[in-house]
Protein backbone atom coordinates (compact mmCIF):
# COMPACT_ATOMS: atom_id res chain seq x y z
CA UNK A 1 -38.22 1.51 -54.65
CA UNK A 2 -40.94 2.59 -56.98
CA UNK A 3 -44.45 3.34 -56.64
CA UNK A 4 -45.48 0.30 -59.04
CA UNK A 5 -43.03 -1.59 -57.13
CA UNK A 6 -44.97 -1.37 -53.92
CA UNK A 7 -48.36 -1.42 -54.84
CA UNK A 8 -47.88 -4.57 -56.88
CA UNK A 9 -46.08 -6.45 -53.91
CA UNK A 10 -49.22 -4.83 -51.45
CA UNK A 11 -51.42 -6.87 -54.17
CA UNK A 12 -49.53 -9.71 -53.93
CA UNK A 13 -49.57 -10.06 -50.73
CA UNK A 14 -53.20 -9.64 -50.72
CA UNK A 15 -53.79 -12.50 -52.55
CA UNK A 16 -51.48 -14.43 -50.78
CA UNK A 17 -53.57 -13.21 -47.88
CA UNK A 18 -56.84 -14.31 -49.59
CA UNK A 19 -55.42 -17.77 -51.07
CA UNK A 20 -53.33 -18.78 -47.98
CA UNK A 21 -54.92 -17.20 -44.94
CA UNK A 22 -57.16 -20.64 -44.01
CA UNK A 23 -53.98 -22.77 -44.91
CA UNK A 24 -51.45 -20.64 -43.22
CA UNK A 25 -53.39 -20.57 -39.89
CA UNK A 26 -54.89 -24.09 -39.90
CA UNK A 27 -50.90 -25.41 -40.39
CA UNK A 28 -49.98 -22.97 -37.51
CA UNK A 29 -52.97 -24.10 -34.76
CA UNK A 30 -51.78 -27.49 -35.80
CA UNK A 31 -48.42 -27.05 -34.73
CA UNK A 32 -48.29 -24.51 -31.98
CA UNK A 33 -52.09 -25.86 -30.85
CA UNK A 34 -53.07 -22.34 -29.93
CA UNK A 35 -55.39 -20.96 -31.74
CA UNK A 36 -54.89 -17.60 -30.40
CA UNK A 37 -51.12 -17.60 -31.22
CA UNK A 38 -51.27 -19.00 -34.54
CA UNK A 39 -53.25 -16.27 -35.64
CA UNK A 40 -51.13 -13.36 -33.44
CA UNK A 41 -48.26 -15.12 -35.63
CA UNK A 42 -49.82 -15.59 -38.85
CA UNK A 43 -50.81 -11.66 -38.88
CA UNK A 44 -47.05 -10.83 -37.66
CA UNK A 45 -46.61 -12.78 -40.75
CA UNK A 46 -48.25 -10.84 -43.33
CA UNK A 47 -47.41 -7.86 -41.63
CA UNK A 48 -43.49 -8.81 -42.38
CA UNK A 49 -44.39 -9.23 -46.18
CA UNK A 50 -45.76 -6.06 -46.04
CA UNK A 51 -42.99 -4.67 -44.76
CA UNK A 52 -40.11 -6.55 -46.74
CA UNK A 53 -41.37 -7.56 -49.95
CA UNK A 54 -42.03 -4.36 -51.32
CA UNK A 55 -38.14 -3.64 -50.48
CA UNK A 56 -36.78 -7.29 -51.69
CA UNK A 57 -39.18 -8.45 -53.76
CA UNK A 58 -41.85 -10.92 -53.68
CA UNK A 59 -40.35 -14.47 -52.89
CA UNK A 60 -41.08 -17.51 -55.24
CA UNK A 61 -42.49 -19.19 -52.39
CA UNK A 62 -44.96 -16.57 -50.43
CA UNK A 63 -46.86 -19.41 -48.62
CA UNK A 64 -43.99 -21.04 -47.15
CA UNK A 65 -42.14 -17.69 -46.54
CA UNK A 66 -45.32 -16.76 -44.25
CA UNK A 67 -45.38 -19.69 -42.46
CA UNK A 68 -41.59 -19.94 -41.98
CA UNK A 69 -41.65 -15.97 -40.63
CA UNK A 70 -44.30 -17.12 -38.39
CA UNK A 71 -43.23 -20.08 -37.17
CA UNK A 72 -40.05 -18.05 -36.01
CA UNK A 73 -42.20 -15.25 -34.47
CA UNK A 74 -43.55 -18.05 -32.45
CA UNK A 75 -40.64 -19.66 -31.19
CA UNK A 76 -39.83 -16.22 -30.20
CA UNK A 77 -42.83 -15.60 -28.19
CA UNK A 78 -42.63 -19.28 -26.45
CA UNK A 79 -39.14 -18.10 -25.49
CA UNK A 80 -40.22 -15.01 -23.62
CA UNK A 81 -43.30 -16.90 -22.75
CA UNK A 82 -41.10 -19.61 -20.74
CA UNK A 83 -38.54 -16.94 -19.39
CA UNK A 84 -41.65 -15.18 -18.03
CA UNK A 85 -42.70 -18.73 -16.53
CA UNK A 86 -39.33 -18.93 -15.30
CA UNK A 87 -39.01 -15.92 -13.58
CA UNK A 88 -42.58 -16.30 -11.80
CA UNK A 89 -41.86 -19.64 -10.44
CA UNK A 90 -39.07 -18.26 -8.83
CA UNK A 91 -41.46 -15.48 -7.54
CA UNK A 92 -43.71 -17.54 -6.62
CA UNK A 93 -40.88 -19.85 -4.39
CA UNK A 94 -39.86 -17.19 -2.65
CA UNK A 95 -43.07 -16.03 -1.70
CA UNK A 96 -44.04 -19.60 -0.56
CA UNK A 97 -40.92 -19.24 1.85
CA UNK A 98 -41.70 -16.39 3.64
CA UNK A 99 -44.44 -15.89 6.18
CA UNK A 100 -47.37 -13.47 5.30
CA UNK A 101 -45.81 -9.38 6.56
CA UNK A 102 -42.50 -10.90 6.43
CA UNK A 103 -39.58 -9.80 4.98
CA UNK A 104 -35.89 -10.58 3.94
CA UNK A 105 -34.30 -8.35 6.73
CA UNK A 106 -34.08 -9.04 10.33
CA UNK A 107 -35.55 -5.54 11.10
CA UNK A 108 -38.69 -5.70 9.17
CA UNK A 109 -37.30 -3.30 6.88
CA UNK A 110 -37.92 -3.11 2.93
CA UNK A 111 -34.46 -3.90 1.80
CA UNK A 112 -33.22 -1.37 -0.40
CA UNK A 113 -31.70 -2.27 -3.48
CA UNK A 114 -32.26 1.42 -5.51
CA UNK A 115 -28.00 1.38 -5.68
CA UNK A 116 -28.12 -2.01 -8.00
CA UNK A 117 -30.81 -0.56 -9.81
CA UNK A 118 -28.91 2.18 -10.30
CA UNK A 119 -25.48 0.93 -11.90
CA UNK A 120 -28.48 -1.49 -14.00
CA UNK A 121 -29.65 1.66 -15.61
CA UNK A 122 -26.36 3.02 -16.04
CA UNK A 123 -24.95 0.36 -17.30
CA UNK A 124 -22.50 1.20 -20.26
CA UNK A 125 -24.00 -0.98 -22.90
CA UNK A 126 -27.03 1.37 -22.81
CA UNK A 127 -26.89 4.63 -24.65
CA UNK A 128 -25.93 7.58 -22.75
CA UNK A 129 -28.71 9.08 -23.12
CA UNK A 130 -30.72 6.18 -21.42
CA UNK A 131 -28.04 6.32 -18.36
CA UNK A 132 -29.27 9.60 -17.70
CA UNK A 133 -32.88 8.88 -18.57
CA UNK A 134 -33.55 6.00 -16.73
CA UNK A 135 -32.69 6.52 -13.47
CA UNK A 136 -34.46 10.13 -13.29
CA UNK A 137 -37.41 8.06 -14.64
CA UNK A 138 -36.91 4.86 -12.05
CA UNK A 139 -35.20 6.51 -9.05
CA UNK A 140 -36.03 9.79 -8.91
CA UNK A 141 -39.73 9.08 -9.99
CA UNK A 142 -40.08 11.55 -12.88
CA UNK A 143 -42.64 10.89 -14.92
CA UNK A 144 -41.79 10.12 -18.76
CA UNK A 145 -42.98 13.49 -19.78
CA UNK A 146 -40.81 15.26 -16.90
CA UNK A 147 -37.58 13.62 -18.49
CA UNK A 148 -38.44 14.23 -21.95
CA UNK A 149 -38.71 17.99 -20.39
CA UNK A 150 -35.55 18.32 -19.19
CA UNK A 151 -33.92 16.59 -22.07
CA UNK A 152 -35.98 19.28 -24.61
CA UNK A 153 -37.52 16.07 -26.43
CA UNK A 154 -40.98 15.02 -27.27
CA UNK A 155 -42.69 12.55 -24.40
CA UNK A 156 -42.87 9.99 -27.56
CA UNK A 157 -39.22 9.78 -28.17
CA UNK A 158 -38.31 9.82 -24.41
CA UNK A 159 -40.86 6.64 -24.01
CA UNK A 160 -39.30 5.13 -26.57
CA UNK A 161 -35.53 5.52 -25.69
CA UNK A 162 -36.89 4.47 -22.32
CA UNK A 163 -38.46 1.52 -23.37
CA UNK A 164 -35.95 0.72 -25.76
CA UNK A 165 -33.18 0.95 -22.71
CA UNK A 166 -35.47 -1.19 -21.06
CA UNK A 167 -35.59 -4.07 -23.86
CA UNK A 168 -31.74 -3.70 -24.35
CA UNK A 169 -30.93 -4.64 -19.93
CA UNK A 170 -33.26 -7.53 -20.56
CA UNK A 171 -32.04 -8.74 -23.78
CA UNK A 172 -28.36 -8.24 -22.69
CA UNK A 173 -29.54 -9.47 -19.38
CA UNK A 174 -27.46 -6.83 -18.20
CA UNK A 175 -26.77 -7.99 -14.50
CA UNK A 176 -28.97 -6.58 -11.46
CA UNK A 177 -25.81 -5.93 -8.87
CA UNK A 178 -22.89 -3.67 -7.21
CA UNK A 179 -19.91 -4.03 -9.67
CA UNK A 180 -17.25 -5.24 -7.74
């Protein structure tokens, strides 16, 4: 990619920016009626041009190319958005069912689950890497730096292997349990 090549998309998109901007985020509120997440969207948007059209090129369309890359960025966030929902309904159920100091076990006892957290974070879909990482980070209750230490990496990589491990068990929904 050339120099010229990237400045001229960058200009491009900043007049798309300039021309389109009201348009692009008036369409979105309309749709998603969230004013908030039309513009998160609409800047993920132009961010993505950004990004990709200096490598493939300005599109023939740059209006409707935002809006469709941000109307998928949205359906992405109402995704997680209702998964979260999901997931703290369920939370919320279970903590309707039990009395106030009460717990799951007949003793009183915190249940401990660290062994299915364990084969979670060494599950083999995940890097090795992360199979070590993560359970010196969750179980043993090293802090990030501490593992990036004993790996001989920088704390930024570590966090980032750690929260890309992270993003992989919940996108794979990689299963929270003893394999049998």
């Amino acid at each position: 990619m050339s120099a010229r090549r990237a400045a001229d998309s960058g200009n491009v998109v900043e007049a798309v920016f300039r021309e389109e901007w009201g348009r692009l985020l008036a369409t979105l509120v309309r749709q998603l009626g969230d004013l908030d997440l039309a513009e998160e969207v609409a800047s993920d948007a132009i961010a993505s041009a950004l990004q990709h059209w200096p490598v493939g090129g300005v599109p023939t369309r740059p209006a409707a190319w935002l809006l469709t890359v941000a109307r998928r960025r949205a359906v992405d966030l109402l995704r997680q958005d209702r998964a979260y929902a999901a997931r703290l309904a369920l939370l919320q159920a279970e903590a309707n069912r039990a009395e106030p100091g009460q717990l799951d076990t007949d003793d009183g006892e915190v249940p401990d689950e660290r062994l299915r957290l364990f084969f979670t974070c060494c599950h083999p879909a995940l890097p090795l890497e992360a199979q070590t990482a993560l359970p010196l980070r969750c179980l043993a209750g090293l802090t990030t730096p501490e593992v990036a230490r004993a790996f001989l990496v920088p704390p930024a990589t570590m966090a980032q292997r750690i929260v890309r491990a992270k993003r992989k068990i919940r996108d794979a929904r990689i299963p929270y349990r003893i394999p049998t």
